[in-house]
PDB file of N, CA and C in Angstrom:
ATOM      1  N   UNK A   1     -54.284  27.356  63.723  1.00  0.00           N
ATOM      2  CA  UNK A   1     -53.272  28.218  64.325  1.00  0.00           C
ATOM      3  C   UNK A   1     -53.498  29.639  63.836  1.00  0.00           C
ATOM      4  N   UNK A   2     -53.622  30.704  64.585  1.00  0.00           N
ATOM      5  CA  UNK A   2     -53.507  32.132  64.288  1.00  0.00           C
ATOM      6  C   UNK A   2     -52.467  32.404  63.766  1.00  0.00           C
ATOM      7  N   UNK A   3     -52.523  33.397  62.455  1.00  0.00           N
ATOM      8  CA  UNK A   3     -51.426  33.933  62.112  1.00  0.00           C
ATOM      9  C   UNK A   3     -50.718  34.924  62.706  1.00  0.00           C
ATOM     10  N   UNK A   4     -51.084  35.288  63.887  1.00  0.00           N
ATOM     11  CA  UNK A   4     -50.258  36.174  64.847  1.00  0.00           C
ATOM     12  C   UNK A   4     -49.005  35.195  65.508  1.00  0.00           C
ATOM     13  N   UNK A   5     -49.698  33.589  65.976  1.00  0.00           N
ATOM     14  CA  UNK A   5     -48.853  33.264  66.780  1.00  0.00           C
ATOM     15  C   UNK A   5     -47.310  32.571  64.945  1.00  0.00           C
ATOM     16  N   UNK A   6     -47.999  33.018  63.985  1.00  0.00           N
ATOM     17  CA  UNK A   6     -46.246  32.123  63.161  1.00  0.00           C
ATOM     18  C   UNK A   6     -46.131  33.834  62.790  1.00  0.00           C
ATOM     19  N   UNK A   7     -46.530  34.469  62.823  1.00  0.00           N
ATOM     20  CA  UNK A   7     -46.169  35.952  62.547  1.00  0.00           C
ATOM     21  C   UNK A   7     -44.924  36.303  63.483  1.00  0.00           C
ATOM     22  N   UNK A   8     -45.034  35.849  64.492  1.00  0.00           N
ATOM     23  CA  UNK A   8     -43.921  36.323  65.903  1.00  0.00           C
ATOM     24  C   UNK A   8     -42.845  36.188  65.903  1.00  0.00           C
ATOM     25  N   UNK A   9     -42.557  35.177  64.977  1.00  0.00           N
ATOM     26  CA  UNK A   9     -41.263  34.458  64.541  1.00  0.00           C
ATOM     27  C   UNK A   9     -40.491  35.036  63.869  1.00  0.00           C
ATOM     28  N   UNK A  10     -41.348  35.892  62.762  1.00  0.00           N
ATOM     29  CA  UNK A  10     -40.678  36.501  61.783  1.00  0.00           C
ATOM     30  C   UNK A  10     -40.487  37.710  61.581  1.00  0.00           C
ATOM     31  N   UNK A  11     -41.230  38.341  62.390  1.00  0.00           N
ATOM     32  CA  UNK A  11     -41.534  39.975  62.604  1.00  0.00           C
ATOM     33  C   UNK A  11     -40.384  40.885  62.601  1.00  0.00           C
ATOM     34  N   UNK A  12     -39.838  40.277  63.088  1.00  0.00           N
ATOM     35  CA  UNK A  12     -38.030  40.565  63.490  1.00  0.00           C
ATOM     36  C   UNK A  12     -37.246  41.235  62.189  1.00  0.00           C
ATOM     37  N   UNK A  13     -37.527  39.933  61.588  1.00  0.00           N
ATOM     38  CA  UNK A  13     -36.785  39.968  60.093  1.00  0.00           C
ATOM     39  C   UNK A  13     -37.575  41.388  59.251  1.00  0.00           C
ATOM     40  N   UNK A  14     -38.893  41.086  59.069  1.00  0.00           N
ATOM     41  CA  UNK A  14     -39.560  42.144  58.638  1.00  0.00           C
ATOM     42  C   UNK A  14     -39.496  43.365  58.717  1.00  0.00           C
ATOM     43  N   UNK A  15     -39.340  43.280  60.187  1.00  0.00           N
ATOM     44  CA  UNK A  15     -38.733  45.154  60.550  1.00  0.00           C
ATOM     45  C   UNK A  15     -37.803  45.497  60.155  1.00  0.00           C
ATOM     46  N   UNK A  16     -36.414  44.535  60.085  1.00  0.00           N
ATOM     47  CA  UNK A  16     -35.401  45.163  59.664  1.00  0.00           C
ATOM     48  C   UNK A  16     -34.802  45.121  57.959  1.00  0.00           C
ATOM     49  N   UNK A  17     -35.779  44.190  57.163  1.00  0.00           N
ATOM     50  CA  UNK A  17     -35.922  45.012  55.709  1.00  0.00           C
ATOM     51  C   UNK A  17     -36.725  45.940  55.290  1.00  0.00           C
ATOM     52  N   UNK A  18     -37.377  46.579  55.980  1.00  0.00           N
ATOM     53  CA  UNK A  18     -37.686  47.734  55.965  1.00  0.00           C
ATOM     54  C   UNK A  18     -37.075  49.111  56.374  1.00  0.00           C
ATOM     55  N   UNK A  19     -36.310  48.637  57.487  1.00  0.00           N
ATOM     56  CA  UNK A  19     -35.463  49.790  57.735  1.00  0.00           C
ATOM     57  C   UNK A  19     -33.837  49.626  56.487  1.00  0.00           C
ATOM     58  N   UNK A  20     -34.340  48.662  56.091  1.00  0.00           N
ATOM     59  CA  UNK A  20     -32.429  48.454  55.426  1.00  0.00           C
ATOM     60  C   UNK A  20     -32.274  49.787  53.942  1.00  0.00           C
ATOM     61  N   UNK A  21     -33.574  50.688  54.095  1.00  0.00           N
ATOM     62  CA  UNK A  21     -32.942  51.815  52.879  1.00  0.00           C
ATOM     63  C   UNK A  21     -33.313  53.107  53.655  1.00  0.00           C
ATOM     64  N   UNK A  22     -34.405  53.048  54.753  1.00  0.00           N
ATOM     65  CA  UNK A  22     -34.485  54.343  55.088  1.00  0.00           C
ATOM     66  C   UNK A  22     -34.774  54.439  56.597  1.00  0.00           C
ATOM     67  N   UNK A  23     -33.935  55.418  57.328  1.00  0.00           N
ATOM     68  CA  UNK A  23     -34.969  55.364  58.951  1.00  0.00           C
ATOM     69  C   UNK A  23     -36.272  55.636  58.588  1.00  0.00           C
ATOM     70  N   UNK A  24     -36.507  54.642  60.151  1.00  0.00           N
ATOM     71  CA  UNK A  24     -38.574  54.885  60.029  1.00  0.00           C
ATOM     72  C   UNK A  24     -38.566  55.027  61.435  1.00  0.00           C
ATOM     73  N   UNK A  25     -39.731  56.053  62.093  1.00  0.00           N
ATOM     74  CA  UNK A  25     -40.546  55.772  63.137  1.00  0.00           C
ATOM     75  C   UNK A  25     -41.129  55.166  63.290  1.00  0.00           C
ATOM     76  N   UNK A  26     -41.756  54.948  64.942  1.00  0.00           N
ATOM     77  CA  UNK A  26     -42.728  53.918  65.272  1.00  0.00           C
ATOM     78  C   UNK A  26     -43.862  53.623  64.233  1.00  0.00           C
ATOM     79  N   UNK A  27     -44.928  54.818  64.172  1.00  0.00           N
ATOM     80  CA  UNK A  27     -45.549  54.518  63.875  1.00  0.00           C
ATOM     81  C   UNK A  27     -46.186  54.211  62.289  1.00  0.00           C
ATOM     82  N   UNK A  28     -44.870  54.963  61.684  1.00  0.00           N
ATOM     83  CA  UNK A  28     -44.407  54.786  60.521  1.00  0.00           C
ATOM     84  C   UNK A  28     -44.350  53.498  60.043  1.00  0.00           C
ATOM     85  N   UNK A  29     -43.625  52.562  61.130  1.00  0.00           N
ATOM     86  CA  UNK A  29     -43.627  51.133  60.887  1.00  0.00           C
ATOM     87  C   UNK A  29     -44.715  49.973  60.729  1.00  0.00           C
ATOM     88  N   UNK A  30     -45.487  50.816  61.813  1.00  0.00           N
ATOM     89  CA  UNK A  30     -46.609  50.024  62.078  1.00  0.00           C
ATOM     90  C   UNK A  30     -47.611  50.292  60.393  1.00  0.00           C
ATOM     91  N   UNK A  31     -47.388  51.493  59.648  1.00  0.00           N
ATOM     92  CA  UNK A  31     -48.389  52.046  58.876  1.00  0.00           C
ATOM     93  C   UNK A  31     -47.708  50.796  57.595  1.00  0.00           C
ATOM     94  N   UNK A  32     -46.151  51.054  57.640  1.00  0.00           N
ATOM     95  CA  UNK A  32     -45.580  49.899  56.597  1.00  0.00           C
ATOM     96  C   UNK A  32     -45.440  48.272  56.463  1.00  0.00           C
ATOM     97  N   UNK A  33     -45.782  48.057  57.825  1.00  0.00           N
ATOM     98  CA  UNK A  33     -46.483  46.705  58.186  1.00  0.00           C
ATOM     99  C   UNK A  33     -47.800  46.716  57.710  1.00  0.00           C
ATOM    100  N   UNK A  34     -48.712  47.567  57.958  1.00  0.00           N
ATOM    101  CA  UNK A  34     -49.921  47.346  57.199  1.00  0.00           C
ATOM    102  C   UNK A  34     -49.839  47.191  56.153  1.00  0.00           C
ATOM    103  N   UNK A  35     -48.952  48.178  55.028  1.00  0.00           N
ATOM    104  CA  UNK A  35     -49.064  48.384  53.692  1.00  0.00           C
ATOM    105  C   UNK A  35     -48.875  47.108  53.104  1.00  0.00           C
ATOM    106  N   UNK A  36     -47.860  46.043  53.559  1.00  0.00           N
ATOM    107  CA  UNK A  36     -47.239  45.018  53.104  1.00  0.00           C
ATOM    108  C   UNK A  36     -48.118  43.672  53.157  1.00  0.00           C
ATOM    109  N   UNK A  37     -49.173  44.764  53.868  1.00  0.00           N
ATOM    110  CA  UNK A  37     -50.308  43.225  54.202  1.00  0.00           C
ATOM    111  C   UNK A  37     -50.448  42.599  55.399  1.00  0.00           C
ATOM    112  N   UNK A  38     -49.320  42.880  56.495  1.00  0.00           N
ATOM    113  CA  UNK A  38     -49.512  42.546  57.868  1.00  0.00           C
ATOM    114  C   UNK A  38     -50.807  43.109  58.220  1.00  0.00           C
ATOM    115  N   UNK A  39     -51.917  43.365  58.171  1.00  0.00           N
ATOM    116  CA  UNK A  39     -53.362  44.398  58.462  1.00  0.00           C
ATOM    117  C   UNK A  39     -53.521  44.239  59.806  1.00  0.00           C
ATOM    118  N   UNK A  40     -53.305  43.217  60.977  1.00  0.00           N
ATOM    119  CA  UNK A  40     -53.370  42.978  62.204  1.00  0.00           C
ATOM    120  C   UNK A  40     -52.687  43.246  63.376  1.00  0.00           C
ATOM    121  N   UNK A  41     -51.510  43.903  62.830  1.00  0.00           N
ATOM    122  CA  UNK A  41     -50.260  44.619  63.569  1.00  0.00           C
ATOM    123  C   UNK A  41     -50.397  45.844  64.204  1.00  0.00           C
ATOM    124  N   UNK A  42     -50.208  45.741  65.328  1.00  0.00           N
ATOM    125  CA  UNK A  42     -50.821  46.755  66.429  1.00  0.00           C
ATOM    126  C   UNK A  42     -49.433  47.873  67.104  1.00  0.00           C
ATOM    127  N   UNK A  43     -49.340  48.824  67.441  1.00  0.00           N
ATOM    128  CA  UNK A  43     -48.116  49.193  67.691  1.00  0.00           C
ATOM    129  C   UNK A  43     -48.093  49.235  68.899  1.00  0.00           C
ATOM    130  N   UNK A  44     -48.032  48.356  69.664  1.00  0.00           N
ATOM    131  CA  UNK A  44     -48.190  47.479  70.936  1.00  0.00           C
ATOM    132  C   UNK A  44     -47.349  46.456  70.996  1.00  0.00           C
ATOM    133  N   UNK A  45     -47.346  45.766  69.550  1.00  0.00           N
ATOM    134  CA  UNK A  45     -45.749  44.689  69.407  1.00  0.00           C
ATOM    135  C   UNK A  45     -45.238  45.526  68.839  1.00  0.00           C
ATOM    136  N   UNK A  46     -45.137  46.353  68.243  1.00  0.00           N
ATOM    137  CA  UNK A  46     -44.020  47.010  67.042  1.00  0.00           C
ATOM    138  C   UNK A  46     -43.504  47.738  68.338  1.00  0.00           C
ATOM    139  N   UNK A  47     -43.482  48.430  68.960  1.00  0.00           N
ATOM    140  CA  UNK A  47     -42.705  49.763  69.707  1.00  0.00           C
ATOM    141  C   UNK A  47     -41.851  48.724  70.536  1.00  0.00           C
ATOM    142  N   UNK A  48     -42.640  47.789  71.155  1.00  0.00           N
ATOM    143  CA  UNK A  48     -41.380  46.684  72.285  1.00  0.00           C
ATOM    144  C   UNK A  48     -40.199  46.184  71.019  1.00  0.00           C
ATOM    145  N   UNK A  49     -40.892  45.738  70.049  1.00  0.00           N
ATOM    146  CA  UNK A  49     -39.753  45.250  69.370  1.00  0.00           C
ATOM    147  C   UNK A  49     -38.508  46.056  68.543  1.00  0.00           C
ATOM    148  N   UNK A  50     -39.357  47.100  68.454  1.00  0.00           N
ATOM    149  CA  UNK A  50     -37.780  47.870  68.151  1.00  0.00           C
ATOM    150  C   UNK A  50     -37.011  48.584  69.106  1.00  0.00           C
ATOM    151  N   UNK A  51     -37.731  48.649  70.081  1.00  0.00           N
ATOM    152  CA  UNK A  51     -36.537  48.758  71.568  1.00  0.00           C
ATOM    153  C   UNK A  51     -35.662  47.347  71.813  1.00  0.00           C
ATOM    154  N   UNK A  52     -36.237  46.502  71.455  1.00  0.00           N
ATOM    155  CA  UNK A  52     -35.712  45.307  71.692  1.00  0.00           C
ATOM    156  C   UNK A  52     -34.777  44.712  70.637  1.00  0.00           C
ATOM    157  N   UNK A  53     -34.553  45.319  69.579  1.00  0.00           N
ATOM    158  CA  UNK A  53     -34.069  45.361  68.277  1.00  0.00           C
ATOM    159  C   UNK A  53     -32.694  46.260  68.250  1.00  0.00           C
ATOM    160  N   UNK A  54     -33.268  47.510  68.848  1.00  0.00           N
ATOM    161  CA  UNK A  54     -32.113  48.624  69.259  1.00  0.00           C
ATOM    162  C   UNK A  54     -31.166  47.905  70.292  1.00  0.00           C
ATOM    163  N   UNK A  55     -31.752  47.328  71.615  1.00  0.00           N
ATOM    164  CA  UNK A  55     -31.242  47.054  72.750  1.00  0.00           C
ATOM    165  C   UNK A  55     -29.767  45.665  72.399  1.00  0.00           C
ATOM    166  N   UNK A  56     -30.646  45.124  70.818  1.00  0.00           N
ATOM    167  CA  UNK A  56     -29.477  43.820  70.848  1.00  0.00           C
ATOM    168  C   UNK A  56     -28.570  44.776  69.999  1.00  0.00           C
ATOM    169  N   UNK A  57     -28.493  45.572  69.318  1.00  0.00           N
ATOM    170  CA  UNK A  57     -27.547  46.177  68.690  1.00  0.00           C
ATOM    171  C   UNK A  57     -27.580  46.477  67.447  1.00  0.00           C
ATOM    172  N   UNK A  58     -28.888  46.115  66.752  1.00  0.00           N
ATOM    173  CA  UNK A  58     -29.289  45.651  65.757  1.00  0.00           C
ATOM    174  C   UNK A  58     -29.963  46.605  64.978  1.00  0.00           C
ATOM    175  N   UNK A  59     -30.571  48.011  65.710  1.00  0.00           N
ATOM    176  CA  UNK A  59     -31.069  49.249  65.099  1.00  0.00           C
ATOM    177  C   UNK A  59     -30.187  50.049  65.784  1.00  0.00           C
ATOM    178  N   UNK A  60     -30.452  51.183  65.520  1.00  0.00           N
ATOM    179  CA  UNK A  60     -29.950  52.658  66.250  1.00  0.00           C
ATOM    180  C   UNK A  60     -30.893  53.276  65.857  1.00  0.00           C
ATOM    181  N   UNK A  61     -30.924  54.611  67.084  1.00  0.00           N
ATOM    182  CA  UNK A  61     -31.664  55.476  66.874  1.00  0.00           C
ATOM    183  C   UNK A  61     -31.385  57.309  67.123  1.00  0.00           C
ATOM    184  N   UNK A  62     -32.272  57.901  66.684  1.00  0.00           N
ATOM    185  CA  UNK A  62     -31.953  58.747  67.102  1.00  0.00           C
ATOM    186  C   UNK A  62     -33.275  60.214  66.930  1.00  0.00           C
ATOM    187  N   UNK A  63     -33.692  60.912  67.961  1.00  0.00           N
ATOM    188  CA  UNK A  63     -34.752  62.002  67.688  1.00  0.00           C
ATOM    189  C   UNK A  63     -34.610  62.564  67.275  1.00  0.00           C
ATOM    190  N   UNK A  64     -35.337  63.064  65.885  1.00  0.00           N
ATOM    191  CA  UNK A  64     -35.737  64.371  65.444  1.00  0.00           C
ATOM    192  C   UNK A  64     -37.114  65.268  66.002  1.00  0.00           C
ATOM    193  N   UNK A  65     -36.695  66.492  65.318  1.00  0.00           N
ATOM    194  CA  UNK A  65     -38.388  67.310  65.612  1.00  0.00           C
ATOM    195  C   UNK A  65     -39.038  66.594  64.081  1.00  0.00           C
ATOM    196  N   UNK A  66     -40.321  66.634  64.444  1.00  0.00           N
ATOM    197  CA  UNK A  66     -41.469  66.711  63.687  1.00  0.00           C
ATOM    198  C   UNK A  66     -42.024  67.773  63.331  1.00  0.00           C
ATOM    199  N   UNK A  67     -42.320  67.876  62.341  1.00  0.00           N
ATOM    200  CA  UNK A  67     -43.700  69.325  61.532  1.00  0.00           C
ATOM    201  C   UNK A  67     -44.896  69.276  62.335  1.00  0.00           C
ATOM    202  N   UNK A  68     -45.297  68.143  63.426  1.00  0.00           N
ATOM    203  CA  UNK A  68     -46.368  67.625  62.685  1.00  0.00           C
ATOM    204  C   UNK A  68     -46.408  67.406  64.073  1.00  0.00           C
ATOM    205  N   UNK A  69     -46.081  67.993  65.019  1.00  0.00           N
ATOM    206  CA  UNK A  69     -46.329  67.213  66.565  1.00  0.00           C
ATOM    207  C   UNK A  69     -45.126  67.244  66.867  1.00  0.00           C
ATOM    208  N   UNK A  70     -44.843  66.397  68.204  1.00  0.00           N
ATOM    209  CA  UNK A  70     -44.019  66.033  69.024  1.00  0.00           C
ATOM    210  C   UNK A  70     -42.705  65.287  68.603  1.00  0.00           C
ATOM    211  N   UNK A  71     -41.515  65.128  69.275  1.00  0.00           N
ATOM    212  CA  UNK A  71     -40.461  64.800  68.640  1.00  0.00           C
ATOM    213  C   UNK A  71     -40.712  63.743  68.186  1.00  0.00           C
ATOM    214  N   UNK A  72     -39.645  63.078  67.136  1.00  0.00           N
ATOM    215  CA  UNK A  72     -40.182  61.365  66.747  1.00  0.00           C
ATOM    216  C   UNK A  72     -39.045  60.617  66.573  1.00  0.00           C
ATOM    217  N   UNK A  73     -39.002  59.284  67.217  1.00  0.00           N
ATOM    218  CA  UNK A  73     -37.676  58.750  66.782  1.00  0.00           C
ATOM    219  C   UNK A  73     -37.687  58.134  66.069  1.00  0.00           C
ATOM    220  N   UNK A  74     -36.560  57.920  65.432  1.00  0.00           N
ATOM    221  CA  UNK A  74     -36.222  57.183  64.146  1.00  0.00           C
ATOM    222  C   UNK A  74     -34.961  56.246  64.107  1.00  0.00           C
ATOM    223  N   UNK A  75     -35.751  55.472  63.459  1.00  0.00           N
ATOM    224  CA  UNK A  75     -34.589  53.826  64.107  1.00  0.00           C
ATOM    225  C   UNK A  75     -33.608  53.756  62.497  1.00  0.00           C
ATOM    226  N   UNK A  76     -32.200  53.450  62.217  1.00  0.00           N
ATOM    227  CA  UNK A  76     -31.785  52.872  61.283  1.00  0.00           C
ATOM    228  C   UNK A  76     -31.320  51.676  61.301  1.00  0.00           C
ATOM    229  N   UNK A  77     -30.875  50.903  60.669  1.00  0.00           N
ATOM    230  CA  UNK A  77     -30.145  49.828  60.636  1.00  0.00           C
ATOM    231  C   UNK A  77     -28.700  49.962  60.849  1.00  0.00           C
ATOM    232  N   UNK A  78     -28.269  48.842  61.967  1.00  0.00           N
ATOM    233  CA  UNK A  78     -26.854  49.069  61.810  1.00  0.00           C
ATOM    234  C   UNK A  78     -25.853  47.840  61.364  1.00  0.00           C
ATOM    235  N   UNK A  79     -24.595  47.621  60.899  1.00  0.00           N
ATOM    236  CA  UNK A  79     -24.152  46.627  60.824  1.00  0.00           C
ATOM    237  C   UNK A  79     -24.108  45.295  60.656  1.00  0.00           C
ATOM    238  N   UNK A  80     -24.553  45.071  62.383  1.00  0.00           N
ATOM    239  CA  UNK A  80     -25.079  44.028  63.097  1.00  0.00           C
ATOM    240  C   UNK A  80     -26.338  43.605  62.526  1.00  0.00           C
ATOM    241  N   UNK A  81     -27.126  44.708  62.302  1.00  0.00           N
ATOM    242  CA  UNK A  81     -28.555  44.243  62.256  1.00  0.00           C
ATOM    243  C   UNK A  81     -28.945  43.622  60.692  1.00  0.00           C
ATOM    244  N   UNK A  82     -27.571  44.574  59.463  1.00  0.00           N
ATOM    245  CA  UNK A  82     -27.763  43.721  58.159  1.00  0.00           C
ATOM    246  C   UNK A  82     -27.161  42.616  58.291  1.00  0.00           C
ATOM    247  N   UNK A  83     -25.918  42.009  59.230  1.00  0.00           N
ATOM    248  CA  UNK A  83     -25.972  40.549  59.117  1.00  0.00           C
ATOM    249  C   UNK A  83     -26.846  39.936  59.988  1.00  0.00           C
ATOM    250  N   UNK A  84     -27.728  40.309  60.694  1.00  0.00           N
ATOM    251  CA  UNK A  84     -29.347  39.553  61.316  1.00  0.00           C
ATOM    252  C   UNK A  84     -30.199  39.323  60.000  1.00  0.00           C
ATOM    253  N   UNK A  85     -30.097  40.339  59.365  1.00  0.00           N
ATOM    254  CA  UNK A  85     -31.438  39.900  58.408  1.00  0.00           C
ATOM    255  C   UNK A  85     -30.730  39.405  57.323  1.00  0.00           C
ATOM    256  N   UNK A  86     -29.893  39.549  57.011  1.00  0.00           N
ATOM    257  CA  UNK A  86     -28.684  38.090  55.806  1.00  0.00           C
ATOM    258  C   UNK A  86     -29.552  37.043  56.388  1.00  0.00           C
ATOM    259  N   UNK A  87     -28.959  36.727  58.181  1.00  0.00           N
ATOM    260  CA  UNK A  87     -29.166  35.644  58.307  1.00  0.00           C
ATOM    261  C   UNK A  87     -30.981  35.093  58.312  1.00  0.00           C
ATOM    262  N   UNK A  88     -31.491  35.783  58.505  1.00  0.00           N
ATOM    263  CA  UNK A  88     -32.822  35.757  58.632  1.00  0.00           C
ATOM    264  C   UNK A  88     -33.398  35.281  57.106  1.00  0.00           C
ATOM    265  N   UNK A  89     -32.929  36.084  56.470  1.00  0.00           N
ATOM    266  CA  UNK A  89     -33.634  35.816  55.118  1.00  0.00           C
ATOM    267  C   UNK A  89     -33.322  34.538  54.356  1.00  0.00           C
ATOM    268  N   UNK A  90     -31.806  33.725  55.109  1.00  0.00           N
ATOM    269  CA  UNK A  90     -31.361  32.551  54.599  1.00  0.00           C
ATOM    270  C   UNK A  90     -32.409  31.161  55.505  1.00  0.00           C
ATOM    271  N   UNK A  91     -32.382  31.518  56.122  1.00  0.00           N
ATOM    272  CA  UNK A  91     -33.225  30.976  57.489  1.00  0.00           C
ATOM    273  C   UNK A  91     -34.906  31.031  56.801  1.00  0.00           C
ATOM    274  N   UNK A  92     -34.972  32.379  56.259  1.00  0.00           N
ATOM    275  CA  UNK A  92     -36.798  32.248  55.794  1.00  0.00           C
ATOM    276  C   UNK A  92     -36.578  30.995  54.754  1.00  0.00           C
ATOM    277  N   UNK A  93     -35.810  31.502  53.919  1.00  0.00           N
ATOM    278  CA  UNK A  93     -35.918  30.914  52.638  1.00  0.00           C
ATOM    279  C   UNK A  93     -35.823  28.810  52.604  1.00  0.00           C
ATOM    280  N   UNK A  94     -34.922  29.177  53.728  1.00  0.00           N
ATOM    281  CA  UNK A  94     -34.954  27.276  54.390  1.00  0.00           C
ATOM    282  C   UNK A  94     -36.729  27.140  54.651  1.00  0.00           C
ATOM    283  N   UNK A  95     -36.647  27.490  55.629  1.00  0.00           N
ATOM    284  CA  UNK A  95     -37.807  27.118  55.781  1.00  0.00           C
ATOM    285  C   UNK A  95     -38.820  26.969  54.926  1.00  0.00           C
ATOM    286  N   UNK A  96     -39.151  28.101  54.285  1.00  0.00           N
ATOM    287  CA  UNK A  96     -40.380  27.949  53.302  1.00  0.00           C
ATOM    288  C   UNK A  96     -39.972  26.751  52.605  1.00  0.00           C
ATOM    289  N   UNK A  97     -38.742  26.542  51.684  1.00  0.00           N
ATOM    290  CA  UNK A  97     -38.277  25.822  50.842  1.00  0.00           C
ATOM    291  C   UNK A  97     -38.907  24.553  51.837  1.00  0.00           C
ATOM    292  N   UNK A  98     -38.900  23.847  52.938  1.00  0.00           N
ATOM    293  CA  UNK A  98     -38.971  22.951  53.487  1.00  0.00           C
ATOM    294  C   UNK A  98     -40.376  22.460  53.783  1.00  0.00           C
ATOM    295  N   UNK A  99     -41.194  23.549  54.139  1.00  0.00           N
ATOM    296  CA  UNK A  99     -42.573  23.391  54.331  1.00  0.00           C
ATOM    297  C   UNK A  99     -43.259  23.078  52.889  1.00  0.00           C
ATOM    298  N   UNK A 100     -43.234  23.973  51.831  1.00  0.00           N
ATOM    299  CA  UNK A 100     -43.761  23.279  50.451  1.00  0.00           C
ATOM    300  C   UNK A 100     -43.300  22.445  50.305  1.00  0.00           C
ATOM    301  N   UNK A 101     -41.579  21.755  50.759  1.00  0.00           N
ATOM    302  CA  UNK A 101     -41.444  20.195  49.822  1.00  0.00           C
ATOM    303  C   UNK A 101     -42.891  19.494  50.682  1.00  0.00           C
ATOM    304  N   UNK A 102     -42.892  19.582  52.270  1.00  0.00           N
ATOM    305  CA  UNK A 102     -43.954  18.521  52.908  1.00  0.00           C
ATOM    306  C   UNK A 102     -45.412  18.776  52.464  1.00  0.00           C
ATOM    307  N   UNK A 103     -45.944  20.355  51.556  1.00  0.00           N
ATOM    308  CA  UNK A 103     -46.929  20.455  51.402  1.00  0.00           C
ATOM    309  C   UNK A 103     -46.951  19.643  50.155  1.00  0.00           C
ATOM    310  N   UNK A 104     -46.382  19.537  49.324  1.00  0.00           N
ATOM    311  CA  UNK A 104     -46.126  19.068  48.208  1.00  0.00           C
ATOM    312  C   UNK A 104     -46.330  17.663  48.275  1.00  0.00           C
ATOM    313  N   UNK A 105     -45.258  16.941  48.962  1.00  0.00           N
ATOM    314  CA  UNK A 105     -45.625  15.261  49.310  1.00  0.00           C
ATOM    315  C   UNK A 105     -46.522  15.133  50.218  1.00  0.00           C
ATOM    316  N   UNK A 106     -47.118  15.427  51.065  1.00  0.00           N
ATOM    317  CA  UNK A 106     -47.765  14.893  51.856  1.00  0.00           C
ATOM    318  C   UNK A 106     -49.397  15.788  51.955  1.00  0.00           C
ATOM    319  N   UNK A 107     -49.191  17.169  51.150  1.00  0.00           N
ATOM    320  CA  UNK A 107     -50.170  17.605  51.439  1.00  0.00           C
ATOM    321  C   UNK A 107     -51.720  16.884  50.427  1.00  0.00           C
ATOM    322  N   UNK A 108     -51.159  16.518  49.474  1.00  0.00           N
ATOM    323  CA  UNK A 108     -52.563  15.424  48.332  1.00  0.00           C
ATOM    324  C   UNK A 108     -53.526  14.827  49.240  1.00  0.00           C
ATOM    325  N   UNK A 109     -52.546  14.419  50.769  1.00  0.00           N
ATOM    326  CA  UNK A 109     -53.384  13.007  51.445  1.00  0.00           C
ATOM    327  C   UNK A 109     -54.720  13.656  52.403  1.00  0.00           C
ATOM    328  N   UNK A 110     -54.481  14.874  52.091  1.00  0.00           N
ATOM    329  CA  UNK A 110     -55.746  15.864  52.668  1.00  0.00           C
ATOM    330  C   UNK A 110     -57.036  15.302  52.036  1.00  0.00           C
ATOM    331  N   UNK A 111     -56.495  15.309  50.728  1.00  0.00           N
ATOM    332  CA  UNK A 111     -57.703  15.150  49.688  1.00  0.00           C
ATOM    333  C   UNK A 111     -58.118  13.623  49.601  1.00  0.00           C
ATOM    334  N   UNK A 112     -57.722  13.029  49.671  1.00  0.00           N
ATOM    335  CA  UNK A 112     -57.734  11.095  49.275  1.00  0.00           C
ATOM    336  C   UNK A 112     -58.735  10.776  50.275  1.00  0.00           C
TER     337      UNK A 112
END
């Protein structure tokens, strides 16, 4: 399985602990997805998803000028969107917790 297609799942969550201390721009995001180790993240999914992020209610935004070029927007977190990633992060933490118990019992029989 590609790690793009279990990446998709979670991307969501990702974006929005990153925005939970400071607005970021697009491509800003995409540069802090790299930093974190995502290296395959294209801002091709990142720009749909934070329109799509904004659209559920879950970012806000708003343009500034740039030094540096053209205007740039900048997404924050709102409300809504810190109880998405509460819930998200309770939701990661199930999961992982669930996948090591099965790697744990069942993963030895790889080896046998």
């Amino acid at each position: 399985m590609k790690q793009t297609q279990l990446l998709k799942g979670v991307l969501e969550g990702c974006v929005l602990l990153i925005v939970l201390e400071n607005e970021v721009y697009g491509y800003e995001m995409v540069q802090m997805l790299k930093e974190y180790g995502f290296k395959e993240i294209v801002a091709g999914t990142v720009y749909p998803l934070l329109q799509k992020l904004e659209k559920q209610g879950y970012l806000s935004s708003k343009i500034k000028s740039s030094p540096e070029g053209p205007d740039r927007k900048y997404y924050c977190i709102t409300s809504e969107g810190r109880v998405h990633c509460q819930e998200f992060i309770q939701q990661w933490q199930n999961l992982v917790s669930n996948v090591n118990n099965l790697i744990c019992l069942k993963g030895a029989k790889l080896y046998e």
